[in-house]
PDB file of N, CA and C in Angstrom:
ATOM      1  N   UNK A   1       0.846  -1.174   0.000  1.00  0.00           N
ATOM      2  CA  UNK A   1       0.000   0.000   0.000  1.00  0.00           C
ATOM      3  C   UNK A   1       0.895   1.241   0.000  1.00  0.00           C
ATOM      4  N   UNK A   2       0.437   1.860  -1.095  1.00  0.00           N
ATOM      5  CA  UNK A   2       1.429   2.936  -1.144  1.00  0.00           C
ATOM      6  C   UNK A   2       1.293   4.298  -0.097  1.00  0.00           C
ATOM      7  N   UNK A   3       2.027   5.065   0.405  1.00  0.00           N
ATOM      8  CA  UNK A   3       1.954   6.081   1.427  1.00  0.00           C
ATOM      9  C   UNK A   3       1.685   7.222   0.990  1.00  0.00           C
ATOM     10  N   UNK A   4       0.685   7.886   1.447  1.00  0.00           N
ATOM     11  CA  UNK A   4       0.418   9.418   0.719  1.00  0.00           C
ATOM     12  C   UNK A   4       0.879  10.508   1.911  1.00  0.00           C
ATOM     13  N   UNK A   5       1.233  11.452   1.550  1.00  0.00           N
ATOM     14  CA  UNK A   5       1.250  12.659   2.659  1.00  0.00           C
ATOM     15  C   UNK A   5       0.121  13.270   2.047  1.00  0.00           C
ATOM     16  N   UNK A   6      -0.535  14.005   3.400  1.00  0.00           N
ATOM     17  CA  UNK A   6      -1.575  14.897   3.458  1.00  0.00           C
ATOM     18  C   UNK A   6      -0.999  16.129   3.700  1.00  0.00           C
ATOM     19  N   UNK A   7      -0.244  15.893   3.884  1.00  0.00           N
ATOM     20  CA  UNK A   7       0.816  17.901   4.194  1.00  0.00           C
ATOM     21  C   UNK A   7       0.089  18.832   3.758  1.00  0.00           C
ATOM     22  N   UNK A   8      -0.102  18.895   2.086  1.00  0.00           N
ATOM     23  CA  UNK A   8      -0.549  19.648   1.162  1.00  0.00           C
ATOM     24  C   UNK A   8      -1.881  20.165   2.112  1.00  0.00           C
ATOM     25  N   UNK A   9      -2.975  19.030   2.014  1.00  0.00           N
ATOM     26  CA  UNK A   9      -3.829  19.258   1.984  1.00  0.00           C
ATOM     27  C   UNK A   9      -4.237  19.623   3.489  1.00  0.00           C
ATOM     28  N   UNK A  10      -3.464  19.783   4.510  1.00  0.00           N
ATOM     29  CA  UNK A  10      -3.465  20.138   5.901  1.00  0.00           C
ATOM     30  C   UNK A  10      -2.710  21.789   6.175  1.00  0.00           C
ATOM     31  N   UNK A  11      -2.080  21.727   4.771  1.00  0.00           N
ATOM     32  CA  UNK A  11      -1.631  23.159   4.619  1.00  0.00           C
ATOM     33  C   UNK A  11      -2.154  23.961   4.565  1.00  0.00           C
ATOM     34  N   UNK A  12      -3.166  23.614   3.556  1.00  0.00           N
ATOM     35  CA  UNK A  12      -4.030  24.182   2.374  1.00  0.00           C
ATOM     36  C   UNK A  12      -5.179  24.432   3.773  1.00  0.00           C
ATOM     37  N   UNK A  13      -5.673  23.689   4.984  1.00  0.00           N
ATOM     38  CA  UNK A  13      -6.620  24.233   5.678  1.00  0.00           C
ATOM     39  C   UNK A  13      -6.402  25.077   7.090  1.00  0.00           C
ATOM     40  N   UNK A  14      -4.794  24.657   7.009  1.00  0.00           N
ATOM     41  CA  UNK A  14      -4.241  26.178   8.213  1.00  0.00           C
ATOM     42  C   UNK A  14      -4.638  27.214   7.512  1.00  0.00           C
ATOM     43  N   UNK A  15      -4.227  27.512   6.270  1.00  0.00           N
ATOM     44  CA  UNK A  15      -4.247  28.994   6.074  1.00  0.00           C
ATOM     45  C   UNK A  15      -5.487  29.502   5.572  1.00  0.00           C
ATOM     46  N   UNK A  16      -5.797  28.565   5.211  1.00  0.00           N
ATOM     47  CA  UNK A  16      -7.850  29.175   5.168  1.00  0.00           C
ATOM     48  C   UNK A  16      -8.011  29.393   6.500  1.00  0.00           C
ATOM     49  N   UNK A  17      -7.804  28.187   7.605  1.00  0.00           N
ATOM     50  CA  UNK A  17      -8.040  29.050   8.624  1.00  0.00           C
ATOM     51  C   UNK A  17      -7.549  30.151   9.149  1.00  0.00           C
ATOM     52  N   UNK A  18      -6.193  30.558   8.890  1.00  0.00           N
ATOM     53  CA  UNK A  18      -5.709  31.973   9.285  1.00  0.00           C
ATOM     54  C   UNK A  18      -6.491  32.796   8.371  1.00  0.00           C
ATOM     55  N   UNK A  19      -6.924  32.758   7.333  1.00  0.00           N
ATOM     56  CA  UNK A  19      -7.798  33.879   6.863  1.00  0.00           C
ATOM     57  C   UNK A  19      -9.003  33.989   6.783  1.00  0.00           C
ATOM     58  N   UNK A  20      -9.776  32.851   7.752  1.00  0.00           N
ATOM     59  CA  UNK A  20     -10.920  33.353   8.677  1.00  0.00           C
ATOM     60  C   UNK A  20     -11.024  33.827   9.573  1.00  0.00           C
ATOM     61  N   UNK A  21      -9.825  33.242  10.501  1.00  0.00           N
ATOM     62  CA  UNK A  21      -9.655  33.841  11.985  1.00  0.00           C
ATOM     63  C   UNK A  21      -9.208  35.745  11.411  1.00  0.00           C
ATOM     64  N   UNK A  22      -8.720  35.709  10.573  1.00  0.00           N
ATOM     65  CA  UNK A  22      -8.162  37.059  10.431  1.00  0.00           C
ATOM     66  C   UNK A  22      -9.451  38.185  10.366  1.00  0.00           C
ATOM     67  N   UNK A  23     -10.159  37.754   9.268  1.00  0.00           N
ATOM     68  CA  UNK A  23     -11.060  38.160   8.805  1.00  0.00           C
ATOM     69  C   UNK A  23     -12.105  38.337  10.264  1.00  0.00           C
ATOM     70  N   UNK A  24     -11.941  37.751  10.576  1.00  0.00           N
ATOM     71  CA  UNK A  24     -13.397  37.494  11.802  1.00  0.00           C
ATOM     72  C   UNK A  24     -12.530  38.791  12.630  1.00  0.00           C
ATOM     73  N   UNK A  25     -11.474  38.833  12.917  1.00  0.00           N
ATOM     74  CA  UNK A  25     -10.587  39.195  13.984  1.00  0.00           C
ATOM     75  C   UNK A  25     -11.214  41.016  13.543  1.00  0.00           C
ATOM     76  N   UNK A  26     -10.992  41.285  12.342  1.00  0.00           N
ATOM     77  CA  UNK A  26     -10.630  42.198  11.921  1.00  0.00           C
ATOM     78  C   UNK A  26     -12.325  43.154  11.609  1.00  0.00           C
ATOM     79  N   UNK A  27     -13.741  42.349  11.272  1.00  0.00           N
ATOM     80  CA  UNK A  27     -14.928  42.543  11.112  1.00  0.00           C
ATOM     81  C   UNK A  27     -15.262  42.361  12.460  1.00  0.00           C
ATOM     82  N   UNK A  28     -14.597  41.563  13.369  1.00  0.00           N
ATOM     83  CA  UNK A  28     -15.266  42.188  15.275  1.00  0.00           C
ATOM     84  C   UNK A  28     -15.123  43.451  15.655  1.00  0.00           C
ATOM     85  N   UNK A  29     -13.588  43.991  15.325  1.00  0.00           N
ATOM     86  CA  UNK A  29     -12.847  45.268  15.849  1.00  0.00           C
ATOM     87  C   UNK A  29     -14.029  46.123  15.140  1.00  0.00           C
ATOM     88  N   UNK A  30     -13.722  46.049  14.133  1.00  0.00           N
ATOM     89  CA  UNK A  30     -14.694  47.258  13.005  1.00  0.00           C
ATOM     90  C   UNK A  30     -16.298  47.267  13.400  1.00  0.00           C
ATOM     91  N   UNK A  31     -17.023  46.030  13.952  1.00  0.00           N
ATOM     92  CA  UNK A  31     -18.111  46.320  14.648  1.00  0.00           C
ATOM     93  C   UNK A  31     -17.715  46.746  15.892  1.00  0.00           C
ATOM     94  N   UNK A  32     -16.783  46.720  16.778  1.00  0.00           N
ATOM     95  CA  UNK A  32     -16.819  47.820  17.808  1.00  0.00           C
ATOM     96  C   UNK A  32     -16.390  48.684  17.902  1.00  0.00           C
ATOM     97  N   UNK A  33     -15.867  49.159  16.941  1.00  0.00           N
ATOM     98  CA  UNK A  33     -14.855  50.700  16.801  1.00  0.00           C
ATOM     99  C   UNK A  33     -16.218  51.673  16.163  1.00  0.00           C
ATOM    100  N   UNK A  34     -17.749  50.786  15.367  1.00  0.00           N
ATOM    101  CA  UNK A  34     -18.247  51.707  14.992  1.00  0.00           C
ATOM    102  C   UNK A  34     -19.017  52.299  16.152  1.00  0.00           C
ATOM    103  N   UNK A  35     -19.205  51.909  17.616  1.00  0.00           N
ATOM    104  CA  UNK A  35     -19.630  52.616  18.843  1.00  0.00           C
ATOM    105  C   UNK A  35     -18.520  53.423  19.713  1.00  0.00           C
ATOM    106  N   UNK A  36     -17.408  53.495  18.897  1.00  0.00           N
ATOM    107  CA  UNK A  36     -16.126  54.269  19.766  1.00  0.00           C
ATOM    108  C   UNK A  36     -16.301  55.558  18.849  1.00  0.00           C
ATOM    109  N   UNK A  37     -15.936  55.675  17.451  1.00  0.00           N
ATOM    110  CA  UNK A  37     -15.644  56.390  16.455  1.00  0.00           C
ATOM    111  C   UNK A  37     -16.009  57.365  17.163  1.00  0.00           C
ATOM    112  N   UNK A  38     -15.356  58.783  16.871  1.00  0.00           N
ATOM    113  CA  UNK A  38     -16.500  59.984  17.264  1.00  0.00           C
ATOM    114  C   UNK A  38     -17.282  60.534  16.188  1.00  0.00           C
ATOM    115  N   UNK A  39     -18.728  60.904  16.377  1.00  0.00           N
ATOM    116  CA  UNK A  39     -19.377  61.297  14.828  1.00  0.00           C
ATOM    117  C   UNK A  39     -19.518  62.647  15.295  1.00  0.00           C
ATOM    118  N   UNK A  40     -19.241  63.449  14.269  1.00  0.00           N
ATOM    119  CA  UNK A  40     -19.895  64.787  14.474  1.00  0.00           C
ATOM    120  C   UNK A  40     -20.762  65.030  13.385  1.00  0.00           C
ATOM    121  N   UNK A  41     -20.245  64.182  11.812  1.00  0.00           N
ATOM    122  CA  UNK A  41     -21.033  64.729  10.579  1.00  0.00           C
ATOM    123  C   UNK A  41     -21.491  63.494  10.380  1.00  0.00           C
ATOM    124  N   UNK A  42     -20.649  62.162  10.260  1.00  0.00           N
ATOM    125  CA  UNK A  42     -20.921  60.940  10.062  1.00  0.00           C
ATOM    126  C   UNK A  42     -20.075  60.534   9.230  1.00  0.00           C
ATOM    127  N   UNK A  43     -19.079  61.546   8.692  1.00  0.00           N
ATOM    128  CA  UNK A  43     -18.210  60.865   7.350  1.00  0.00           C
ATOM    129  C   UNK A  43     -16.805  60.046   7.718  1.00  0.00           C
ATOM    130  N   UNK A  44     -16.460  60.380   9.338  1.00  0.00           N
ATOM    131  CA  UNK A  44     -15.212  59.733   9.750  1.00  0.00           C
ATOM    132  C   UNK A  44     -15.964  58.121   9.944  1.00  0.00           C
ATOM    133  N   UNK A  45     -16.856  57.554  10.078  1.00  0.00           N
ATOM    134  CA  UNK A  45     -17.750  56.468  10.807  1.00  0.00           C
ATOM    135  C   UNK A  45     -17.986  55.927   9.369  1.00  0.00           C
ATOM    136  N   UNK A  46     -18.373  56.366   8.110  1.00  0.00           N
ATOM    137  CA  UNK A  46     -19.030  56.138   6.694  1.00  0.00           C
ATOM    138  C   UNK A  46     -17.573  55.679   6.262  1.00  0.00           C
ATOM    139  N   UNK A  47     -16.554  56.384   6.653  1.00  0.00           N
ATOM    140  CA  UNK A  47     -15.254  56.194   5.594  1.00  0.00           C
ATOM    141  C   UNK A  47     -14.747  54.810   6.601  1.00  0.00           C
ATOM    142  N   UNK A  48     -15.275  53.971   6.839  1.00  0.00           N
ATOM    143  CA  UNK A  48     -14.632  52.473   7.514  1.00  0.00           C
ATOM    144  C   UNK A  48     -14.562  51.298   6.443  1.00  0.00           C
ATOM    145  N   UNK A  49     -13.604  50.888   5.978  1.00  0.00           N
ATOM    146  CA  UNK A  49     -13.461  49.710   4.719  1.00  0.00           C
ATOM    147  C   UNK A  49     -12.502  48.898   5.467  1.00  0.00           C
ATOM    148  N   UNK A  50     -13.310  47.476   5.089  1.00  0.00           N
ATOM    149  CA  UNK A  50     -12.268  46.318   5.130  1.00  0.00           C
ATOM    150  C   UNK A  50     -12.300  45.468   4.081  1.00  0.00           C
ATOM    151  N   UNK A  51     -10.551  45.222   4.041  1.00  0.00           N
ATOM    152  CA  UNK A  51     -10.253  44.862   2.971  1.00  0.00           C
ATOM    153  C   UNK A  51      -9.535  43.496   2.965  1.00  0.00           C
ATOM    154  N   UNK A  52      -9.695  42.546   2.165  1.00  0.00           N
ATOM    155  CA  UNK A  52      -9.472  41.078   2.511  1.00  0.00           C
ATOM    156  C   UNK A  52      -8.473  40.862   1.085  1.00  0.00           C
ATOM    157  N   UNK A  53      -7.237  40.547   1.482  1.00  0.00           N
ATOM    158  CA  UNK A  53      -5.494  40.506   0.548  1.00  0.00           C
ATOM    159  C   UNK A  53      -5.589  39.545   0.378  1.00  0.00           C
ATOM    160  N   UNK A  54      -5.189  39.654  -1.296  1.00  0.00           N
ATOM    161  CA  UNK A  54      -4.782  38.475  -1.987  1.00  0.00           C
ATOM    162  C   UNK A  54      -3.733  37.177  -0.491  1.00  0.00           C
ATOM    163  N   UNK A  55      -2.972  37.453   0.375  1.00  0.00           N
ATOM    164  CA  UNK A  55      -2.614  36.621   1.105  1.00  0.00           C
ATOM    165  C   UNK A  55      -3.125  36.213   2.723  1.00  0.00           C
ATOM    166  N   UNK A  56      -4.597  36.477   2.420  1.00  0.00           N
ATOM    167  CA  UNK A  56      -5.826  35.970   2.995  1.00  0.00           C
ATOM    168  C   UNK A  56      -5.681  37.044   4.589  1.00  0.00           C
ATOM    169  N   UNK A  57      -5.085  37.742   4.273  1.00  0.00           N
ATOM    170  CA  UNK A  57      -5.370  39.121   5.787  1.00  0.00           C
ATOM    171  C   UNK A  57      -5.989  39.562   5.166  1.00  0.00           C
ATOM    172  N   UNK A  58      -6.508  40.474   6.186  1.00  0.00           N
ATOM    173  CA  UNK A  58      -7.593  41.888   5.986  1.00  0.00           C
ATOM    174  C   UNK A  58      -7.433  42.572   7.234  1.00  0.00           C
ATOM    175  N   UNK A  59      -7.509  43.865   6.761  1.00  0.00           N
ATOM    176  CA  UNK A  59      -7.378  45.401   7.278  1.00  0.00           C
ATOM    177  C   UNK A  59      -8.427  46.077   7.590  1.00  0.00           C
ATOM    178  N   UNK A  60      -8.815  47.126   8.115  1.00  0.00           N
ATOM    179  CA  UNK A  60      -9.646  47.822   8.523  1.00  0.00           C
ATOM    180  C   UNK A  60      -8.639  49.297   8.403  1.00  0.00           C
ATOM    181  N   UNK A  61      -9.277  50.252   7.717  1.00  0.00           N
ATOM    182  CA  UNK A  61      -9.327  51.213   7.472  1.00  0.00           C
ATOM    183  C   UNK A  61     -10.143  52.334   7.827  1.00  0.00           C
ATOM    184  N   UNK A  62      -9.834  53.806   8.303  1.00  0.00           N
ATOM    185  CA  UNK A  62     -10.811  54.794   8.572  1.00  0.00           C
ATOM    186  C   UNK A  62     -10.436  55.954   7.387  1.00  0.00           C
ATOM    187  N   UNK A  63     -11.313  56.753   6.641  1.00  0.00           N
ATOM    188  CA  UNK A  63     -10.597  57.449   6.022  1.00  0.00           C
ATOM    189  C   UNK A  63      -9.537  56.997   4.643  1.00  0.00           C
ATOM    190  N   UNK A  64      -9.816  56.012   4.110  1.00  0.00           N
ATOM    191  CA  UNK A  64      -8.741  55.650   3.227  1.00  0.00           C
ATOM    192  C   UNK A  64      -9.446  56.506   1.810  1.00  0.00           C
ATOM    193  N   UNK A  65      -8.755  56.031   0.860  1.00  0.00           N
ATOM    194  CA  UNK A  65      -8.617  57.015  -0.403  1.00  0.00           C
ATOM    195  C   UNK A  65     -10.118  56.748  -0.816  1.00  0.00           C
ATOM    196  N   UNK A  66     -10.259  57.750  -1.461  1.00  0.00           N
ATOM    197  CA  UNK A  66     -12.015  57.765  -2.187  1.00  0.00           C
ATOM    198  C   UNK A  66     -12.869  58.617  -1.043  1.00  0.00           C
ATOM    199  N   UNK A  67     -12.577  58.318   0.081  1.00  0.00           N
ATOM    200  CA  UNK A  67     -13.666  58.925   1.197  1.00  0.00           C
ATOM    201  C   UNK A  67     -14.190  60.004   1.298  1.00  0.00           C
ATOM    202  N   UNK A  68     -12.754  60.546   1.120  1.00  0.00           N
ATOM    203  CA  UNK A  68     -12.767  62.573   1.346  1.00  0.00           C
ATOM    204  C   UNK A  68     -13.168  62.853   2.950  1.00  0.00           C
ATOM    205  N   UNK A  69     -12.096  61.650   3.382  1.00  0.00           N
ATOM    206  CA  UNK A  69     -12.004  62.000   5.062  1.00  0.00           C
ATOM    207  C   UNK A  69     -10.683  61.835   5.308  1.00  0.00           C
ATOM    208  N   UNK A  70      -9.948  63.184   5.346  1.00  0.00           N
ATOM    209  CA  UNK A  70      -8.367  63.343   5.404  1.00  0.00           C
ATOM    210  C   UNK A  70      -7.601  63.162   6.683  1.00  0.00           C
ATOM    211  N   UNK A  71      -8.506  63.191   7.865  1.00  0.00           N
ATOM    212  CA  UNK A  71      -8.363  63.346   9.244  1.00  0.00           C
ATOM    213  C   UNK A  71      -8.479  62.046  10.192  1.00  0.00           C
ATOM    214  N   UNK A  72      -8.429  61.169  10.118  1.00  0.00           N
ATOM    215  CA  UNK A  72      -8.829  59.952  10.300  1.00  0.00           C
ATOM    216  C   UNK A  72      -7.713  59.542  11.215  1.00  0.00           C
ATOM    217  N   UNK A  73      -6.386  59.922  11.096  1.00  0.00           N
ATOM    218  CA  UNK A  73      -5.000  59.609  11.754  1.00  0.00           C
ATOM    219  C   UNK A  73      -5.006  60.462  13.074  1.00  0.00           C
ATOM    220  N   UNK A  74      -5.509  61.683  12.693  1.00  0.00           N
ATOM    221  CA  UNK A  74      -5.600  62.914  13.921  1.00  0.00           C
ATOM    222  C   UNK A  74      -6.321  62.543  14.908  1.00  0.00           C
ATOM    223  N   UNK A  75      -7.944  62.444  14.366  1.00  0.00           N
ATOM    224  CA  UNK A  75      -9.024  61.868  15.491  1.00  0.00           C
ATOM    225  C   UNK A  75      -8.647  61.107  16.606  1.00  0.00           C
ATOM    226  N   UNK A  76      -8.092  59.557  15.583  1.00  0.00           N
ATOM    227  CA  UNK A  76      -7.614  58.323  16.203  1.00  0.00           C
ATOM    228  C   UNK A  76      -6.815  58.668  17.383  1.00  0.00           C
ATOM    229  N   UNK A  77      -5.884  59.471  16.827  1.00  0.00           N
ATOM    230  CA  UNK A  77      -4.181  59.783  17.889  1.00  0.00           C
ATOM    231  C   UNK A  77      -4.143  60.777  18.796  1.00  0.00           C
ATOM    232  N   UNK A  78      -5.620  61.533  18.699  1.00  0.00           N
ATOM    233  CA  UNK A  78      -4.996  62.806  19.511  1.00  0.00           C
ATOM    234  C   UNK A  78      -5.919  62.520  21.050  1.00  0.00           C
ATOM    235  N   UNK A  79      -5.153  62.175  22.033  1.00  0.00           N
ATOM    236  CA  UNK A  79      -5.746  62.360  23.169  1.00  0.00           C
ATOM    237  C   UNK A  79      -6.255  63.629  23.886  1.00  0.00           C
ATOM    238  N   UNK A  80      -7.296  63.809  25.073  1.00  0.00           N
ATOM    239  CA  UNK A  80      -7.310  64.781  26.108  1.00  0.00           C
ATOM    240  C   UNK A  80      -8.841  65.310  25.282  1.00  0.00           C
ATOM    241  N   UNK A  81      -9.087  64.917  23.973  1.00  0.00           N
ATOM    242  CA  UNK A  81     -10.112  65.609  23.836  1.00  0.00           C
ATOM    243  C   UNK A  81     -11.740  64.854  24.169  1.00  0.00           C
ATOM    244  N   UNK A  82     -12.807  65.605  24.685  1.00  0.00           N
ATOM    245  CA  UNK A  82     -13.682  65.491  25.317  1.00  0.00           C
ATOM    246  C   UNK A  82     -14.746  65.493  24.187  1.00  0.00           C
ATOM    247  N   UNK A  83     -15.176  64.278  23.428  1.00  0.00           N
ATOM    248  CA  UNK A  83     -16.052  63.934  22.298  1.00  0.00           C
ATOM    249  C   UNK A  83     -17.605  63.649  22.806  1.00  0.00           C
ATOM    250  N   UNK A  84     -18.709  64.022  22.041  1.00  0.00           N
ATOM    251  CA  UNK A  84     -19.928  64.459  22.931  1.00  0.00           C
ATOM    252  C   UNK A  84     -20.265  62.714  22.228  1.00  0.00           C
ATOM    253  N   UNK A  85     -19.565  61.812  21.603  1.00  0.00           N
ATOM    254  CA  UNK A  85     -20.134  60.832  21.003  1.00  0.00           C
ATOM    255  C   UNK A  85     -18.901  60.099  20.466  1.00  0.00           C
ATOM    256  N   UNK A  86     -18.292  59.199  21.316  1.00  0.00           N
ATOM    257  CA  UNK A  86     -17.281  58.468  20.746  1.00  0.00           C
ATOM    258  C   UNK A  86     -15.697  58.975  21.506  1.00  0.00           C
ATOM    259  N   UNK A  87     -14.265  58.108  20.979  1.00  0.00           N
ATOM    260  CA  UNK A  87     -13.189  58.263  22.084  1.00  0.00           C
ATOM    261  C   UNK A  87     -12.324  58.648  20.562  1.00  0.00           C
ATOM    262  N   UNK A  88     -10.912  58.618  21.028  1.00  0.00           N
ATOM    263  CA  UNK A  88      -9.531  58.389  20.625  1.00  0.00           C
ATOM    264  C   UNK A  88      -9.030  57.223  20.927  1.00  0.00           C
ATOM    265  N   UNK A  89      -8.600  56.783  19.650  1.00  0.00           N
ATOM    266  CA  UNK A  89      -8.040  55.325  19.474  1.00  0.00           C
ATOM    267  C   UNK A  89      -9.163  54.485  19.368  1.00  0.00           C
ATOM    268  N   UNK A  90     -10.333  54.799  18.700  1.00  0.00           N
ATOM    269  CA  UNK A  90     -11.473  54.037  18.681  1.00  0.00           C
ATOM    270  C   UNK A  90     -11.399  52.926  17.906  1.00  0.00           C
ATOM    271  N   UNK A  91     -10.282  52.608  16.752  1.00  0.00           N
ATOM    272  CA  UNK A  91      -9.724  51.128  16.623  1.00  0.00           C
ATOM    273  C   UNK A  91      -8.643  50.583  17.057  1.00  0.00           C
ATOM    274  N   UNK A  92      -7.930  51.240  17.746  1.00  0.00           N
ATOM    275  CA  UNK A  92      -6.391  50.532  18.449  1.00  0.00           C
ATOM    276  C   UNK A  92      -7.357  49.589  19.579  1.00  0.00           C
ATOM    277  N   UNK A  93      -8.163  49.773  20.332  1.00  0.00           N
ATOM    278  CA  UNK A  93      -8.720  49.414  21.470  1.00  0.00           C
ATOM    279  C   UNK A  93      -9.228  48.425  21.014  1.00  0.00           C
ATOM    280  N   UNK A  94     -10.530  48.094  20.290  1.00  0.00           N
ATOM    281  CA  UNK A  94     -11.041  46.896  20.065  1.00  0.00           C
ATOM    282  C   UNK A  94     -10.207  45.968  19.165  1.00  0.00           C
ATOM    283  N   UNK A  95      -9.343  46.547  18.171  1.00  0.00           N
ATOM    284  CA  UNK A  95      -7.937  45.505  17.542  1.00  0.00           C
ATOM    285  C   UNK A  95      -7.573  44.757  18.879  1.00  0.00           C
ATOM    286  N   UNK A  96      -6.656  45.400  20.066  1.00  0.00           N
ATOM    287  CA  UNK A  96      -6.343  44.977  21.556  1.00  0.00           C
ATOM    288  C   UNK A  96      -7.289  44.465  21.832  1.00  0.00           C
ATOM    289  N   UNK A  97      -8.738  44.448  21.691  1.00  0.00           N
ATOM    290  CA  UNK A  97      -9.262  43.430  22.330  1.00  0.00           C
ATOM    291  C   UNK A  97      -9.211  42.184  21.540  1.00  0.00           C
ATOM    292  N   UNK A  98      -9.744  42.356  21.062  1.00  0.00           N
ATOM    293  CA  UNK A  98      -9.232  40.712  19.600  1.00  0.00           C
ATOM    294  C   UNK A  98      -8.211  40.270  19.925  1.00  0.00           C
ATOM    295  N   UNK A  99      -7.242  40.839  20.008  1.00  0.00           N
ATOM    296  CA  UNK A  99      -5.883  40.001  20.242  1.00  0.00           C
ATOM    297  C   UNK A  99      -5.743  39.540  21.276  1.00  0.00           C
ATOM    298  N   UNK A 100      -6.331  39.714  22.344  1.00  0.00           N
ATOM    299  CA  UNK A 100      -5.706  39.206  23.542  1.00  0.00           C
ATOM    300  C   UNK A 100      -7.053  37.977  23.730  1.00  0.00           C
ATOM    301  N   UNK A 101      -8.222  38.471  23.121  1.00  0.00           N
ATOM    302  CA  UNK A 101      -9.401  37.026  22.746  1.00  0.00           C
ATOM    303  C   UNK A 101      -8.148  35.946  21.916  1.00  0.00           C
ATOM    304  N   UNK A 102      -7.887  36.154  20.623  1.00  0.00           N
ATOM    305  CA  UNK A 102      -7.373  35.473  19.723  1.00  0.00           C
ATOM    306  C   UNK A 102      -6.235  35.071  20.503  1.00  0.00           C
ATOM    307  N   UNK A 103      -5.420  35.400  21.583  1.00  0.00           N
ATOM    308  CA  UNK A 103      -4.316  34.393  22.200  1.00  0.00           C
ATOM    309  C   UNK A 103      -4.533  33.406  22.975  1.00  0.00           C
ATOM    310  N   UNK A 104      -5.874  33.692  23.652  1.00  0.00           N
ATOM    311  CA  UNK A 104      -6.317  32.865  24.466  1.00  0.00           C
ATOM    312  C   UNK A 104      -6.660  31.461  23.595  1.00  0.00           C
ATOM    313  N   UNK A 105      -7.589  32.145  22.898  1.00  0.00           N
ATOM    314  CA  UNK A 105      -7.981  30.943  21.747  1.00  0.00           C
ATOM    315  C   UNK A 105      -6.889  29.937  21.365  1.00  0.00           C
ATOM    316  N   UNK A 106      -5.834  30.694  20.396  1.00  0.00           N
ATOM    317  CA  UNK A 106      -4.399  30.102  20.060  1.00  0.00           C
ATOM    318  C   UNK A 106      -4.087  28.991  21.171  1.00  0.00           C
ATOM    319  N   UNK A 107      -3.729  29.274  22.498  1.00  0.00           N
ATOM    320  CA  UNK A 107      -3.348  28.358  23.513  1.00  0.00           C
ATOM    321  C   UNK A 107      -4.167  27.783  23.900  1.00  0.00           C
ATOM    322  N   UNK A 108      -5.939  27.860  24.398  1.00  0.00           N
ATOM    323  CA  UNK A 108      -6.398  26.809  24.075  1.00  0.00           C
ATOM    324  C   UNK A 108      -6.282  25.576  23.404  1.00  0.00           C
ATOM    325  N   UNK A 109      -6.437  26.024  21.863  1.00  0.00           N
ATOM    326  CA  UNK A 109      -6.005  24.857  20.450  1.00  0.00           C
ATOM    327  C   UNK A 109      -4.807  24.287  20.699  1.00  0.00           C
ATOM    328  N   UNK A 110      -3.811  25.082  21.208  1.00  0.00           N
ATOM    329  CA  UNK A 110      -2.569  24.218  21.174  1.00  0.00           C
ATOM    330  C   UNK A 110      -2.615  23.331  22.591  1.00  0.00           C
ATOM    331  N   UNK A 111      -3.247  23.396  23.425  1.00  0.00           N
ATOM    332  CA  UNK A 111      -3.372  22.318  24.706  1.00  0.00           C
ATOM    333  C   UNK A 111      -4.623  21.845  23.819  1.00  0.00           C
ATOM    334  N   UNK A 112      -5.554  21.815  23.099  1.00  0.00           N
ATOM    335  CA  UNK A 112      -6.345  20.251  23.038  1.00  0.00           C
ATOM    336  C   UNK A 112      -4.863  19.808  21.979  1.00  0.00           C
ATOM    337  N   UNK A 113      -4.066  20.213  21.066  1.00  0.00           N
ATOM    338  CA  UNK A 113      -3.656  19.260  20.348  1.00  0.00           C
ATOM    339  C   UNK A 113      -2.222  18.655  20.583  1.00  0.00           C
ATOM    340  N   UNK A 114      -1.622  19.050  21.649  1.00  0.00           N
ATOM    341  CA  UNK A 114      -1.033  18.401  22.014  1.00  0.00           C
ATOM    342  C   UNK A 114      -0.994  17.413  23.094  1.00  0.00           C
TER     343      UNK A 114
END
């Protein structure tokens, strides 16, 4: 009986799974960053795109090209200010939360499989 490796095909379903987990990781943050955002007009909150790479990541964006929301870096970064609707760093925070969900997870999986 001849011997096959499955390598390939065990390869082939890590990295689909890294680019679900990514994807999921990345469409949680972006549903909670849209209750952080601050709105004053609605166009910093409207200009949110995620984008899923040819090498199965995806990004979350505020403000990227097309939007005609130039300010998106400022909002995010500038602390001390007092927003009647929303924070600063309204996606650094829920990204940090994902990640520290997604490590737990990680070490979970790796104690059932070893």
């Amino acid at each position: 009986m001849p011997y096959r490796s499955n390598l390939s095909a065990a390869l082939a379903k890590v990295e689909k799974a890294k680019a679900a987990g990514s994807e999921a990781m990345v469409t949680g943050a972006g549903e909670e960053s849209d209750d952080l955002v601050p709105v004053n007009t609605g166009r910093l909150k409207r200009s949110k795109r995620i984008t899923k790479h040819d090498d199965g990541s995806s990004s979350i964006t505020y403000g990227s090209d097309g939007t005609g929301v130039d300010y998106a870096a400022v909002v995010h970064n500038k602390p001390g200010v007092n927003y009647q609707h929303g924070q600063w760093q309204f996606l650094r925070q829920p990204l940090m939360n994902k990640k520290e969900r997604l490590s737990d997870t990680v070490a979970a999986v790796r104690k059932v499989l070893k």
